[in-house]
Each structure stands twice: as structure tokens, then as C-alpha cells.
N, C-alpha and C. Protein backbone atom coordinates (compact mmCIF):
# COMPACT_ATOMS: atom_id res chain seq x y z
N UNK A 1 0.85 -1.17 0.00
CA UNK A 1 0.00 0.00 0.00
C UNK A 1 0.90 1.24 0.00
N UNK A 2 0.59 2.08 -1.00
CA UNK A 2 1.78 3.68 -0.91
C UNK A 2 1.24 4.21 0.42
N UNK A 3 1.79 4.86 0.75
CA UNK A 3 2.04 5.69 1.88
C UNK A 3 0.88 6.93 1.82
N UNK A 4 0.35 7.53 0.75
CA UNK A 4 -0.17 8.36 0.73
C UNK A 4 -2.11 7.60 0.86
N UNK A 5 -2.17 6.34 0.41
CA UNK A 5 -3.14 5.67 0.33
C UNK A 5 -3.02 5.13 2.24
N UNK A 6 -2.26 4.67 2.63
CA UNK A 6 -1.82 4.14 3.97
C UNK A 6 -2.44 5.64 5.15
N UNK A 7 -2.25 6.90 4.35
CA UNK A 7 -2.67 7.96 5.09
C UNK A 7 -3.65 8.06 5.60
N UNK A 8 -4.05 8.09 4.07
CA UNK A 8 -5.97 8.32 4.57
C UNK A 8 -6.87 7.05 4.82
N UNK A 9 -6.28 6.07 4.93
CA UNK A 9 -6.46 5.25 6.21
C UNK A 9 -6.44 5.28 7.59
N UNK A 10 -5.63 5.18 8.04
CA UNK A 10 -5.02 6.04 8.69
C UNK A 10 -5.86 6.93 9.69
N UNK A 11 -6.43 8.13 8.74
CA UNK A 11 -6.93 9.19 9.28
C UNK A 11 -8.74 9.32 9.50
N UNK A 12 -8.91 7.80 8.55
CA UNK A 12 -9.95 7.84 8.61
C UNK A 12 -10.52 6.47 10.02
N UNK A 13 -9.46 5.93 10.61
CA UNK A 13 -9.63 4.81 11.54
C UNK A 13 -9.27 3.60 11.51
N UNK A 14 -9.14 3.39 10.06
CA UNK A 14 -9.04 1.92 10.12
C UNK A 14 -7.91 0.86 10.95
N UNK A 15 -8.46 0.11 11.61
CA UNK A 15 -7.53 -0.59 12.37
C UNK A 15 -6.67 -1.18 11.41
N UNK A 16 -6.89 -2.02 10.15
CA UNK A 16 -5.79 -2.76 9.87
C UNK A 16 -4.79 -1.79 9.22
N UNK A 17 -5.12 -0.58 8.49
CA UNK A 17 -4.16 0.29 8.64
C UNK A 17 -3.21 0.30 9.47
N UNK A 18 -4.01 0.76 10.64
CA UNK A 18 -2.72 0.83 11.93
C UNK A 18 -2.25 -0.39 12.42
N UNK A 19 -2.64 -1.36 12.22
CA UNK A 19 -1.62 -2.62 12.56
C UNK A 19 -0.77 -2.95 11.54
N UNK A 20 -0.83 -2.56 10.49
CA UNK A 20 0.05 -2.27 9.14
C UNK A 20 1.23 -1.56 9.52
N UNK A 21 1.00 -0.34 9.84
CA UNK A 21 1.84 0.86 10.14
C UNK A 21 2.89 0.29 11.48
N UNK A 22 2.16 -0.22 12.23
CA UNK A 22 2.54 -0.74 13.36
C UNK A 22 3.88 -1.86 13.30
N UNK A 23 3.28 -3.12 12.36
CA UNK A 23 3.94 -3.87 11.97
C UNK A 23 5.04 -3.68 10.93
N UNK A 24 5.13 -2.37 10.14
CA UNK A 24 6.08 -1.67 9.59
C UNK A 24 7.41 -1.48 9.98
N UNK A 25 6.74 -0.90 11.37
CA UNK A 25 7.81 0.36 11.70
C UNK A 25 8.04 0.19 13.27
N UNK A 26 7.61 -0.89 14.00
CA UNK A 26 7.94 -1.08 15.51
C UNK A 26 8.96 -1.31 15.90
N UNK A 27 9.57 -2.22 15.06
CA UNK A 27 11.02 -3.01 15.34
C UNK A 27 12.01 -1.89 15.45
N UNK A 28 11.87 -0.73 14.15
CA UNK A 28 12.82 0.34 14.06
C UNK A 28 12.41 1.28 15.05
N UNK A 29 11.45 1.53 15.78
CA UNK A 29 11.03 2.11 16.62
C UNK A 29 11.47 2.10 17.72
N UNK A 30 11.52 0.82 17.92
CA UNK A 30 12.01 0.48 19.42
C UNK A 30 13.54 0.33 19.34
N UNK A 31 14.46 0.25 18.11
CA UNK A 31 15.59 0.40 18.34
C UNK A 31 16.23 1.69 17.92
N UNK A 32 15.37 2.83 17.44
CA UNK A 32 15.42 4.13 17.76
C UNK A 32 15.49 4.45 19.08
N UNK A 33 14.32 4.00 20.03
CA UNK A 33 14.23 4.08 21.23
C UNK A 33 15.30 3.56 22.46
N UNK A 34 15.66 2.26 21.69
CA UNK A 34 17.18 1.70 22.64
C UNK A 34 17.95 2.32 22.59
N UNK A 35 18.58 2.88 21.36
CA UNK A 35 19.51 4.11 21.51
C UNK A 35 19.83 5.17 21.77
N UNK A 36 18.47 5.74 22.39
CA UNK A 36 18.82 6.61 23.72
C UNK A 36 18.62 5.95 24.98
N UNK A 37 17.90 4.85 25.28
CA UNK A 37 17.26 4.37 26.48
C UNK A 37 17.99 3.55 26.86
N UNK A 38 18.38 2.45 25.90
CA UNK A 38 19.51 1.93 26.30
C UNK A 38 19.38 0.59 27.40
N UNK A 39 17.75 0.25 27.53
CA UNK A 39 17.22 -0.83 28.02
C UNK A 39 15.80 -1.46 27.24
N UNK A 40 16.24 -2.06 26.94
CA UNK A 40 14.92 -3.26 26.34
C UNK A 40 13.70 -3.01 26.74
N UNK A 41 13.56 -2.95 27.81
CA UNK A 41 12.15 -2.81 28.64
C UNK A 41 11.54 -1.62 28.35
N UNK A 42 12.23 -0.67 28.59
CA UNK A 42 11.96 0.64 28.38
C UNK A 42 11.63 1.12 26.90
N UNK A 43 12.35 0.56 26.01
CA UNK A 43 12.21 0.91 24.99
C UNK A 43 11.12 0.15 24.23
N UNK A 44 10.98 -0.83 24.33
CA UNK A 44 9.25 -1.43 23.83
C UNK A 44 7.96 -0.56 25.03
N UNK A 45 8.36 -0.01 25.78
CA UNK A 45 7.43 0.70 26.46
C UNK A 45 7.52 1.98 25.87
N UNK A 46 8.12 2.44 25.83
CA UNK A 46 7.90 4.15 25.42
C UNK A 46 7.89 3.94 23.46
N UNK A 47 7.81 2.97 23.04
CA UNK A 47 7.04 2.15 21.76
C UNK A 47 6.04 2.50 21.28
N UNK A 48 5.30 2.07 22.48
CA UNK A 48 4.01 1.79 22.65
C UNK A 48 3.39 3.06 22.98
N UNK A 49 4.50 3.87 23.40
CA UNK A 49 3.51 5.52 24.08
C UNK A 49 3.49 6.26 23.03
N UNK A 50 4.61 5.85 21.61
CA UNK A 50 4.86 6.76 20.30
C UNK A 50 3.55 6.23 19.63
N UNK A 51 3.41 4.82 20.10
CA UNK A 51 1.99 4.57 18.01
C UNK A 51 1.01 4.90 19.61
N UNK A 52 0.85 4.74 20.65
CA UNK A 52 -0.59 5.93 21.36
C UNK A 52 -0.61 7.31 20.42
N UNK A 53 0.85 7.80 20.68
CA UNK A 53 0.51 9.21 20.09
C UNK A 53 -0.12 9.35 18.83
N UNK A 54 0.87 8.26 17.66
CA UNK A 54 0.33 8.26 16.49
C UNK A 54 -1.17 8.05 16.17
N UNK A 55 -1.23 6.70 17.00
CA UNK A 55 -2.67 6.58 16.67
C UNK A 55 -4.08 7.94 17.44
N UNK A 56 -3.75 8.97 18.43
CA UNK A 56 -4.25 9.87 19.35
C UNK A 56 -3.84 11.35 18.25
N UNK A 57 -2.87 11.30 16.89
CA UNK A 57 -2.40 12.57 16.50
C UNK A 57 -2.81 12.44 15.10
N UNK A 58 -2.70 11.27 14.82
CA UNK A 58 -2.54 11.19 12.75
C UNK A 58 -4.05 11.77 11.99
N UNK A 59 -4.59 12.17 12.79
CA UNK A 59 -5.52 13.48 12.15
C UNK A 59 -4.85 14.22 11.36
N UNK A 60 -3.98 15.03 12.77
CA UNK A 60 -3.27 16.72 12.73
C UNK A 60 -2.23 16.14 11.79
N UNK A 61 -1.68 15.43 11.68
CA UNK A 61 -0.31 14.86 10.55
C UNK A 61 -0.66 15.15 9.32
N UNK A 62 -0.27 16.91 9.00
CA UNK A 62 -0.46 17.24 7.65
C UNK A 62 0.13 16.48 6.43
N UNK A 63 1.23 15.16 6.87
CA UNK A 63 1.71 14.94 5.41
C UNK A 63 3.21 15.83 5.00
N UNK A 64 3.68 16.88 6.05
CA UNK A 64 5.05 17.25 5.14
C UNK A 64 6.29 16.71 5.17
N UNK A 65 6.02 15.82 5.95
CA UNK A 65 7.60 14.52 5.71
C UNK A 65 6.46 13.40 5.97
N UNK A 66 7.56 12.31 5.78
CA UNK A 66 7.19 10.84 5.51
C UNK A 66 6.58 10.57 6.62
N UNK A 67 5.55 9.60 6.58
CA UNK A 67 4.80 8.98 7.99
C UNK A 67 5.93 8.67 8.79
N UNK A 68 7.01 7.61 8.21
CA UNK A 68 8.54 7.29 8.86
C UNK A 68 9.14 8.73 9.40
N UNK A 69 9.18 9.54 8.94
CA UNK A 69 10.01 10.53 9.71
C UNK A 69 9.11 11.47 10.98
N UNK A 70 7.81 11.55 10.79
CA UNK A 70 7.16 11.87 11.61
C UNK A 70 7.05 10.65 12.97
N UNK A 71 7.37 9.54 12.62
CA UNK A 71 7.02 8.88 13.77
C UNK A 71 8.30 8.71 14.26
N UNK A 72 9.54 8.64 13.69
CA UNK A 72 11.03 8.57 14.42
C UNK A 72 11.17 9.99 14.93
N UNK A 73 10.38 11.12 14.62
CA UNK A 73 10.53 12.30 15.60
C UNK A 73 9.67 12.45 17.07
N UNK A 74 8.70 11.56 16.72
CA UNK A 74 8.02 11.52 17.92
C UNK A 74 9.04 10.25 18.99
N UNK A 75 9.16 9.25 18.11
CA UNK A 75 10.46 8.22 19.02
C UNK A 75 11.19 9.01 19.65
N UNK A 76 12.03 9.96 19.23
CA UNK A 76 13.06 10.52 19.75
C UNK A 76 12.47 11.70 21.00
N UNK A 77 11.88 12.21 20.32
CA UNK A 77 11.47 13.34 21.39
C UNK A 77 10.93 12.37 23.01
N UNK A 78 9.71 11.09 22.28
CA UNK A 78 9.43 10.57 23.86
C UNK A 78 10.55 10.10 24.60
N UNK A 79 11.57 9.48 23.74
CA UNK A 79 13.03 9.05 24.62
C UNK A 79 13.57 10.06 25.01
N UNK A 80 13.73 11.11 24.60
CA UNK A 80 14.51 12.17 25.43
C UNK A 80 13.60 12.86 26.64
N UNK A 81 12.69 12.29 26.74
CA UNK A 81 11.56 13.18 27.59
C UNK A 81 12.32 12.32 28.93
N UNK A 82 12.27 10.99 28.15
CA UNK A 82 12.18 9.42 29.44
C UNK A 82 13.47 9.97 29.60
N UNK A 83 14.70 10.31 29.27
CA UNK A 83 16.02 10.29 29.72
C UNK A 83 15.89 11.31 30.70
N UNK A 84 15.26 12.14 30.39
CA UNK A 84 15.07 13.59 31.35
C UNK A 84 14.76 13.28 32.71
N UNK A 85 13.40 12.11 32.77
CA UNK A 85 12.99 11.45 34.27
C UNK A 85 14.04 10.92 34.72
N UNK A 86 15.17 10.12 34.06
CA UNK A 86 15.90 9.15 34.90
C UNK A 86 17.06 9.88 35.37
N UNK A 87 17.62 9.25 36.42
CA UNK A 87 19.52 9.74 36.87
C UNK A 87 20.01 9.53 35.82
N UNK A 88 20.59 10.30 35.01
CA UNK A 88 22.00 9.74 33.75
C UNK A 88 22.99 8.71 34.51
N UNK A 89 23.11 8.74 35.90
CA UNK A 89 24.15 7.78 35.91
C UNK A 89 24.07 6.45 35.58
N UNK A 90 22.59 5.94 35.51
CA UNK A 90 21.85 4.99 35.50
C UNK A 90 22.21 4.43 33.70
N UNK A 91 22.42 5.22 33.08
CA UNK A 91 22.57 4.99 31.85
C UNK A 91 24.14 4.80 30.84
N UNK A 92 24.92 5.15 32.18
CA UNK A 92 25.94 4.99 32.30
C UNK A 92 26.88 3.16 31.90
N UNK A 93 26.28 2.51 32.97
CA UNK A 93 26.35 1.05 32.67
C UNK A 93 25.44 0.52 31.81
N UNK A 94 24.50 1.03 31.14
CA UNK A 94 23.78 -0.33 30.24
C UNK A 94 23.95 0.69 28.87
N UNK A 95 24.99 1.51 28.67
CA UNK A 95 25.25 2.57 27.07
C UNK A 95 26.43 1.52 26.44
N UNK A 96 27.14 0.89 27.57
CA UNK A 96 28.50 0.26 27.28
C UNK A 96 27.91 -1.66 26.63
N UNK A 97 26.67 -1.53 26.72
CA UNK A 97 26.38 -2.36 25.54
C UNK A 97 26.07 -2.46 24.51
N UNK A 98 25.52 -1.58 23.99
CA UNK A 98 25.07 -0.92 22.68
C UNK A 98 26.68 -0.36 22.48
N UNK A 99 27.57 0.55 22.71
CA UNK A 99 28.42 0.95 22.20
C UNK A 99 30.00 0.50 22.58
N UNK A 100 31.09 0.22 21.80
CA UNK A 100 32.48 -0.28 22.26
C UNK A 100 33.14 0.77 21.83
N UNK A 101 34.30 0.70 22.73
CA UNK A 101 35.20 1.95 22.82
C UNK A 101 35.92 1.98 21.44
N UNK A 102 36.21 0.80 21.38
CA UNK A 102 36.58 0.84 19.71
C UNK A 102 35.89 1.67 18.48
N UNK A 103 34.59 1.26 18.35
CA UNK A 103 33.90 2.02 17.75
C UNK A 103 34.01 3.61 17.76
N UNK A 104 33.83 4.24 19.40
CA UNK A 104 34.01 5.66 19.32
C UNK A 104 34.99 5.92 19.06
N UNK A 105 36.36 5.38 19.49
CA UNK A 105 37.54 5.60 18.48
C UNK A 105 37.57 5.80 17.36
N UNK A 106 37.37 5.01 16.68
CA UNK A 106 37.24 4.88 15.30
C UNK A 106 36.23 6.24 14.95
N UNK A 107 35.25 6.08 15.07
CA UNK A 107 34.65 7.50 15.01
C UNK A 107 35.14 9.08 14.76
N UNK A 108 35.65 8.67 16.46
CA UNK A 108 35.90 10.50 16.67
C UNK A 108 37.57 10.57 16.51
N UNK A 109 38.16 10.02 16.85
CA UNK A 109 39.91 9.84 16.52
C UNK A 109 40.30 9.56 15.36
N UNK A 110 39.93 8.65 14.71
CA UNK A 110 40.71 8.45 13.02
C UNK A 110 41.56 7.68 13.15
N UNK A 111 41.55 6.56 14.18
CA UNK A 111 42.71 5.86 14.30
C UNK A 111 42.48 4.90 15.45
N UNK A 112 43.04 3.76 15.62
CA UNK A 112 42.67 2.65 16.10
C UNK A 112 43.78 2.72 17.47
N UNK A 113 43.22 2.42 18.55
CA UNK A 113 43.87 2.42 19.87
C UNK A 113 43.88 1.33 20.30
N UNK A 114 44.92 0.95 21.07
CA UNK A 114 45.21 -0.55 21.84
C UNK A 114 44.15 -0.86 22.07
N UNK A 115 44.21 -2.48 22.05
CA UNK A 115 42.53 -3.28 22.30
C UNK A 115 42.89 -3.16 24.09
N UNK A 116 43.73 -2.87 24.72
CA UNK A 116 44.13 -3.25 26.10
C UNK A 116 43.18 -2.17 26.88
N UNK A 117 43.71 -0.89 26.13
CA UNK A 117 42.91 0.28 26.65
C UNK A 117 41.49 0.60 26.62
N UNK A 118 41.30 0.46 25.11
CA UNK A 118 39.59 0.50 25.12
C UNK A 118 38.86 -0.81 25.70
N UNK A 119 39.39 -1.98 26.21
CA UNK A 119 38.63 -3.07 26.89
C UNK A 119 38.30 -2.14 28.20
N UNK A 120 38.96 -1.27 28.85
CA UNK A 120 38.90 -1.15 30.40
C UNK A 120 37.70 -0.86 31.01
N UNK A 121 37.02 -1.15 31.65
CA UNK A 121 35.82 -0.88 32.35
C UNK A 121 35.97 1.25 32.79
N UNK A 122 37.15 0.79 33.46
CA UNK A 122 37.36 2.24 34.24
C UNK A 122 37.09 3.64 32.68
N UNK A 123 37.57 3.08 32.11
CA UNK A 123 37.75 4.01 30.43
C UNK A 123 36.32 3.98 29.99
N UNK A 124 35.68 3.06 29.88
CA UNK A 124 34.74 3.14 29.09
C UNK A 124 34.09 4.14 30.29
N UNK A 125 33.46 3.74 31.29
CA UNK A 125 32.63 4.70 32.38
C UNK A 125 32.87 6.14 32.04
N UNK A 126 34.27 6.63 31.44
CA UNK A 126 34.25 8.22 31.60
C UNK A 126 33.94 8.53 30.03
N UNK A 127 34.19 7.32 28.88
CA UNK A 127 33.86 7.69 27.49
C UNK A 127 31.94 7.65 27.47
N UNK A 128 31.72 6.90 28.88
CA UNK A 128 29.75 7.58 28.30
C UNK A 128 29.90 8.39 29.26
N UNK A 129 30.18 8.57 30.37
CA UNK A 129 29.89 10.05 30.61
C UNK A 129 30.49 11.24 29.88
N UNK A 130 31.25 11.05 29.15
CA UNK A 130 31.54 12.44 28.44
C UNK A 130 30.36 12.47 27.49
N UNK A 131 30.01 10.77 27.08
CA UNK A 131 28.85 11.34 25.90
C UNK A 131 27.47 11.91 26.55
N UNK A 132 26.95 11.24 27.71
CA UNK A 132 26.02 12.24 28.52
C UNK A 132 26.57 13.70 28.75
N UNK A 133 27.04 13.97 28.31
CA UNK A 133 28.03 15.56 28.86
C UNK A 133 27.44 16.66 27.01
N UNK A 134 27.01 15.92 26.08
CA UNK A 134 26.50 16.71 25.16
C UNK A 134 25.03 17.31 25.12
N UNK A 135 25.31 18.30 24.65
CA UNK A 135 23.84 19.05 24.80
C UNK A 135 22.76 17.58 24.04
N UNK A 136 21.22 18.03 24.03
CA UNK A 136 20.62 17.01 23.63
C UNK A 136 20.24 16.96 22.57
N UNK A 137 20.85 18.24 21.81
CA UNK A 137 20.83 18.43 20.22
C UNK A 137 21.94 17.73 19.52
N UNK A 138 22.52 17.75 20.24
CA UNK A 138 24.24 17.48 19.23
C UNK A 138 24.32 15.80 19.89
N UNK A 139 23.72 15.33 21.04
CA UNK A 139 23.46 13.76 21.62
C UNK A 139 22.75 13.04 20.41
N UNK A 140 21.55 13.50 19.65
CA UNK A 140 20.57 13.28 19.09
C UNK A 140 21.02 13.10 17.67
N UNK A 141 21.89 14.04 17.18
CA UNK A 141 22.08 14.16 15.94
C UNK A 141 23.09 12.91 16.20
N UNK A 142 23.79 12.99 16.86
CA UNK A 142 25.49 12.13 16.97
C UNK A 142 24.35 10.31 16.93
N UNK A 143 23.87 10.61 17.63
CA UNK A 143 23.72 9.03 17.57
C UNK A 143 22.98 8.70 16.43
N UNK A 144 21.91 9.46 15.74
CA UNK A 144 21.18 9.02 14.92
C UNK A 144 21.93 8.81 13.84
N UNK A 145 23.18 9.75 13.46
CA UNK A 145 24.25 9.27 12.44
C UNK A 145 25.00 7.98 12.59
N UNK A 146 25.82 8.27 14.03
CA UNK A 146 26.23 7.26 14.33
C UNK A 146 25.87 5.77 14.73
N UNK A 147 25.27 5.89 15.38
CA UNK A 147 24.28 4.14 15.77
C UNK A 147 23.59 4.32 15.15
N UNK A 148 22.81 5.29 14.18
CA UNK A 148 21.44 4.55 13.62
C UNK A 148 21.23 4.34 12.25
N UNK A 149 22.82 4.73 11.67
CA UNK A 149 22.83 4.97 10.20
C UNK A 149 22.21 5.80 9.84
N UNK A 150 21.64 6.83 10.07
CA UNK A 150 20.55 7.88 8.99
C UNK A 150 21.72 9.30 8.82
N UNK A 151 21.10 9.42 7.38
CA UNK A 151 21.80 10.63 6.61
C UNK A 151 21.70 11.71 7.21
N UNK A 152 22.07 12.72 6.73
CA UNK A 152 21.81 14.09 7.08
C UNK A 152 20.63 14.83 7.18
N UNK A 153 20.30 14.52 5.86
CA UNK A 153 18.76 14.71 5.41
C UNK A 153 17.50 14.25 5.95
N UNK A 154 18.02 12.74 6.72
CA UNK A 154 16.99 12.19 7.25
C UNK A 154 16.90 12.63 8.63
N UNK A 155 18.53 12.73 9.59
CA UNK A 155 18.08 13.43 10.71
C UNK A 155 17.36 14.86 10.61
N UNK A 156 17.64 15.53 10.00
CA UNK A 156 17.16 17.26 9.63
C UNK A 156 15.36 17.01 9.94
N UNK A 157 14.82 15.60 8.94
CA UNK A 157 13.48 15.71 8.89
C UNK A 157 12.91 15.41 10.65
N UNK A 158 13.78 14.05 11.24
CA UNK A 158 13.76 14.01 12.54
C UNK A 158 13.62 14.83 13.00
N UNK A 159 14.64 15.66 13.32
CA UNK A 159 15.04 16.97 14.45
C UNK A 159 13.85 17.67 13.58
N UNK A 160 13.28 17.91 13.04
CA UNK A 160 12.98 19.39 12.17
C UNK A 160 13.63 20.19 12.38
N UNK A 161 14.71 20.28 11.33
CA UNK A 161 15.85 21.37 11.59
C UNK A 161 16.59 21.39 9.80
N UNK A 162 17.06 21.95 10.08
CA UNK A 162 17.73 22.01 8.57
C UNK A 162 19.06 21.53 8.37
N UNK A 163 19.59 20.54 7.22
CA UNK A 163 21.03 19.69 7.27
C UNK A 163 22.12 20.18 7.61
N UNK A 164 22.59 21.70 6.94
CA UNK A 164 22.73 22.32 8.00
C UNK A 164 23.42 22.20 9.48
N UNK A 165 22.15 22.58 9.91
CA UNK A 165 22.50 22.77 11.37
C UNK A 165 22.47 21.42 11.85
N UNK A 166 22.54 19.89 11.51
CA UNK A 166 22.50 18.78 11.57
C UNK A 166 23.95 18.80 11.08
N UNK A 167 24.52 18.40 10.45
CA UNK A 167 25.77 18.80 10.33
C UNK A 167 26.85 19.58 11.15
N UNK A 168 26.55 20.70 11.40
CA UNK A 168 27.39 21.40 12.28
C UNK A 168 26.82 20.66 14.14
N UNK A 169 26.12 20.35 14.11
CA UNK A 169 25.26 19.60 15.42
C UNK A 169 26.53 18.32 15.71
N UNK A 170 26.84 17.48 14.82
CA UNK A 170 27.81 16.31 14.62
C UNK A 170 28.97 16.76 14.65
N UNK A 171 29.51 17.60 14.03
CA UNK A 171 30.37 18.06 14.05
C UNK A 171 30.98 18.85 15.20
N UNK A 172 30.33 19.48 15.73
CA UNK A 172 30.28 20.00 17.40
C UNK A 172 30.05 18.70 18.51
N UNK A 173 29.64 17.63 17.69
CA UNK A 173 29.65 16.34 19.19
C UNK A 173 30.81 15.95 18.85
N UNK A 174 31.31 15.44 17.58
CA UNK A 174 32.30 15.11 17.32
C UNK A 174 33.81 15.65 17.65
N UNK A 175 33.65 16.70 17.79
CA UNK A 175 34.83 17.23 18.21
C UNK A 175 35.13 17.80 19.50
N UNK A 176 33.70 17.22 20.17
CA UNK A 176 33.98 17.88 21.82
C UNK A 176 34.21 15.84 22.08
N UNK A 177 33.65 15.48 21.62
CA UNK A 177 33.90 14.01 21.67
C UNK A 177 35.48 13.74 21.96
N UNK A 178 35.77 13.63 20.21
CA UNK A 178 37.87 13.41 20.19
C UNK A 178 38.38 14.34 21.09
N UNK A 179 37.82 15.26 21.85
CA UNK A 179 38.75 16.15 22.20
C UNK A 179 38.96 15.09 24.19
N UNK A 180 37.43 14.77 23.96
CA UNK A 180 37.42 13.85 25.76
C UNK A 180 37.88 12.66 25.58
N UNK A 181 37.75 11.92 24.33
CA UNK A 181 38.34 11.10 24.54
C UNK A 181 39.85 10.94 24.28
N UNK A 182 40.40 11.65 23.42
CA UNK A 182 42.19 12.27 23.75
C UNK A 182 42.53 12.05 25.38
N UNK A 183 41.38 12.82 26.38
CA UNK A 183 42.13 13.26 27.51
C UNK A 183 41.81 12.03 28.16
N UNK A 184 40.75 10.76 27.60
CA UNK A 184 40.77 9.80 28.65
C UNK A 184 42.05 8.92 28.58
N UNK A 185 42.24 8.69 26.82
CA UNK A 185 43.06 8.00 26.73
C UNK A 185 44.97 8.03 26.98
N UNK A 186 44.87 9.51 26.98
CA UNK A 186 45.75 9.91 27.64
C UNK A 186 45.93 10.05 28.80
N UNK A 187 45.56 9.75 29.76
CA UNK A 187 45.25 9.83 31.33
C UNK A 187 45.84 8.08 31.36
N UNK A 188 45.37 7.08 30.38
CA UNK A 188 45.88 5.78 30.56
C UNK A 188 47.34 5.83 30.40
N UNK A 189 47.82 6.57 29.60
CA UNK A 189 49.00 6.64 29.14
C UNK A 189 50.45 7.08 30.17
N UNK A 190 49.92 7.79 31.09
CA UNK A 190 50.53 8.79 31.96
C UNK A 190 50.88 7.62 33.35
């Protein structure tokens, strides 16, 4: 079914529509949602609070980005709401499964560091708290590039913001990033 036919379904009630839509787009939903939340549980729960919204909003859903990008903006916004309720420290130990130090290396450095160093428990603890340490614009953009594969273009429609400032958003995590993780990994060094 096109998307524009899927709409006015959609808007007009139909359930198998929305178990369509549902069955589409949950899986990516909820691992939109793990990657800020960063627990399983949580993230099939606040899932479930995005297609409430959808299914409680897709009236007002004029149609100017994709049903997909309207509903990964609502993903993101309810996960950042949920991060807001919790202690960040809490997110501290369960970020270091979804992400390896290797990886942010590779990322933000340009260059591959001893497997000895990035294994360390003590290292990794201060490489997610530096990443909790980014505003929640430049958190948002960084991961959706980084863990979630999406373009420029596609975060811009996310954020509603322009590529742009999605760009310079990454680019400002990125380089407050290499700059903390320089000083962790240098702190091993010393």
C-alpha cells in the first residue's frame, strides 16, 4: 500500500491500517528508542507511548515529511523526555552495551587504539559520561548518524531542523567528543 493511500487510512480509523503501520515500523522504533534508552524494557514501552501518540495525533499529521520521519521524531522526542525522568548515571552502565570503545575511536579519533585500553571498564565509564556531557541536540544528531545509520537529510526531517545545522550539530559532538576522549586515553598513558 503507498504511503499516501496508507494515510488516509489512517486518518480515517481503520484498524488494519494501523496494525500495518505498526507492523512496519515497531522493530525500528524500538531500536530508535534503545539508543537513547539503552534498556529493552523501556524501549518497547515508550514504543508503545509513540503509536498511542500516532494513533491519538494522525488526524493533525499534515503529510510534510514521511509517515517514517514523523514517527522517528516523535520516538526521539518521547526518549529524550524518558532520559530527562531518569539519573543519567543509571545509563551509564547499560550505554557500554550498545556501544564499544573501539567504535568511538574509530569515530571521533581516526585511528585505532590498543585493544588493552579501550577493553577497560574504568575508560569506558568516563567515554559515556563524556557522551552524557553533550547538549541534547548534538546527543541526538550524533547518535542518529552514528548508531542509527541515517543521513543528514533524514536526521534534519527528525530533528525538524535544517542539514545544516545537523551537520554542524555532529560536528560540534564530534569534536567535543575526540577532544574527551584524547584526555581519557591519555590519562591511561601517563
Amino acid at each position: 500500500m503507498k504511503e499516501a493511500e496508507l494515510l488516509l487510512k489512517l486518518k480515517a480509523g481503520d484498524k488494519a491500517a494501523f496494525e500495518q503501520l505498526i507492523n512496519a515500523y515497531s522493530r525500528s522504533v524500538i531500536n530508535t528508542c534503545y539508543r537513547f534508552l539503552l534498556n529493552e524494557k523501556d524501549a518497547e514501552d515508550i514504543s508503545q507511548e509513540v503509536f498511542i501518540e500516532v494513533f491519538q495525533s494522525i488526524r493533525a499529521f499534515k503529510g510534510n515529511s514521511k509517515i517514517s520521519t514523523w514517527i522517528y521524531r516523535i520516538a526521539v522526542t518521547k526518549s529524550l523526555d524518558e532520559i530527562k525522568k531518569r539519573n543519567r548515571k543509571k545509563r551509564i552502565s547499560s550505554i557500554g552495551k550498545l556501544l564499544k570503545l573501539e567504535d568511538i575511536s574509530q569515530w571521533m579519533g581516526g585511528g585505532k587504539q590498543p585493544d588493552q585500553v579501550l577493553h577497560e571498564k574504568e575508560k569506558m565509564k568516563e567515554v559515556m559520561n563524556a557522551l552524557n556531557t553533550l547538549p541534547d541536540s548534538q546527543r541526538v544528531a550524533f547518535t542518529l548518524s552514528k548508531m542509527d545509520g541515517y543521513n543528514h537529510l533524514e536526521i534534519a526531517e527528525i530533528m525538524d531542523t535544517t542539514v545544516i545545522s545537523v551537520e554542524s550539530l555532529i560536528y560540534r559532538a564530534k569534536k567535543k567528543m575526540t577532544q574527551k576522549l584524547q584526555l581519557i586515553l591519555t590519562k591511561k598513558n601517563d
